[in-house]
Protein backbone atom coordinates (compact mmCIF):
# COMPACT_ATOMS: atom_id res chain seq x y z
CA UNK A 1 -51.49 -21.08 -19.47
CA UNK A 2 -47.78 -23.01 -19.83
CA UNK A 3 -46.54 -20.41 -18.12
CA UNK A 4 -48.84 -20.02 -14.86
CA UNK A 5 -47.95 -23.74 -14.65
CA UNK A 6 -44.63 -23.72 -14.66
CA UNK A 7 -44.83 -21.08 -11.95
CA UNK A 8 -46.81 -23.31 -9.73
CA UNK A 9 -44.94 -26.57 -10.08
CA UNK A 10 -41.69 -24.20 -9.30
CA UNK A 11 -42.95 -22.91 -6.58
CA UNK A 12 -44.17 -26.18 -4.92
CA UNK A 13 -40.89 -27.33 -5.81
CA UNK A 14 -39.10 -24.02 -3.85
CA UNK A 15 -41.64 -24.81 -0.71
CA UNK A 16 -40.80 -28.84 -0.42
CA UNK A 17 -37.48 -27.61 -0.59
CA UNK A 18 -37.39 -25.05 2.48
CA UNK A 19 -40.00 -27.64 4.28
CA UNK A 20 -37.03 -29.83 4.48
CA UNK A 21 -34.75 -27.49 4.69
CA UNK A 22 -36.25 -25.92 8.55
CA UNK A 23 -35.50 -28.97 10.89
CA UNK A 24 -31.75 -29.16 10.15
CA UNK A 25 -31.52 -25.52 10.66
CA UNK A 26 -31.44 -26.56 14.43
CA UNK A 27 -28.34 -28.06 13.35
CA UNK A 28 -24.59 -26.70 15.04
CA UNK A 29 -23.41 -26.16 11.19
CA UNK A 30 -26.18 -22.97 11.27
CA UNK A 31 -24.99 -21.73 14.11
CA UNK A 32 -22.75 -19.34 12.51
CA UNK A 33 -25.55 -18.70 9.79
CA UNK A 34 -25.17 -21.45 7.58
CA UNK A 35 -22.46 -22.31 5.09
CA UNK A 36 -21.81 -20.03 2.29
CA UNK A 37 -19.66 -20.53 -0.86
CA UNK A 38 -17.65 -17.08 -1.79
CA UNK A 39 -20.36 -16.36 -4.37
CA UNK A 40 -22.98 -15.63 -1.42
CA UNK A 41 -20.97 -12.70 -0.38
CA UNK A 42 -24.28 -10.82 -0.52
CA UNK A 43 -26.22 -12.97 2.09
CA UNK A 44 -23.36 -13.29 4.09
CA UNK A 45 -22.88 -9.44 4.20
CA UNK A 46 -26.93 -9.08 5.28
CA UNK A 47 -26.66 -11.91 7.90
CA UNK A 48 -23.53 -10.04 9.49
CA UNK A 49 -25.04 -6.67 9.56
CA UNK A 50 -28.33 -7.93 10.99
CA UNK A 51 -26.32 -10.10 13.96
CA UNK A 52 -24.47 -7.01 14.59
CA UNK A 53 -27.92 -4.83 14.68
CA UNK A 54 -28.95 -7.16 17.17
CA UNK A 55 -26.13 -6.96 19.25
CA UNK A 56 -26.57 -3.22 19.44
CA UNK A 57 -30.54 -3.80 20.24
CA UNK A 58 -29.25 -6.03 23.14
């Protein structure tokens, strides 16, 4: 069907994406977790509440 289709050739598209993605997160910009615009408060309130879980498991 059209839309089983446009699933796949989205989600190939989503995978290319994060394959290219991986070797810059090596990168000194991620060190801090990555840049985030204001809108990504949500992301940016996991990944400082899973750093400081860590930190405690340490």
């Amino acid at each position: 069907s059209r839309s089983v289709e446009l699933f796949h050739r989205v989600n190939v598209q989503d995978f290319e994406a994060c394959e290219r993605t991986q070797p810059a997160m090596s990168s000194r910009a991620y060190r801090g977790g990555g840049v985030l615009v204001p809108a990504e408060h949500h992301p940016a309130d996991f990944h400082d509440w899973v750093v400081s879980r860590l930190a405690v498991a340490v």
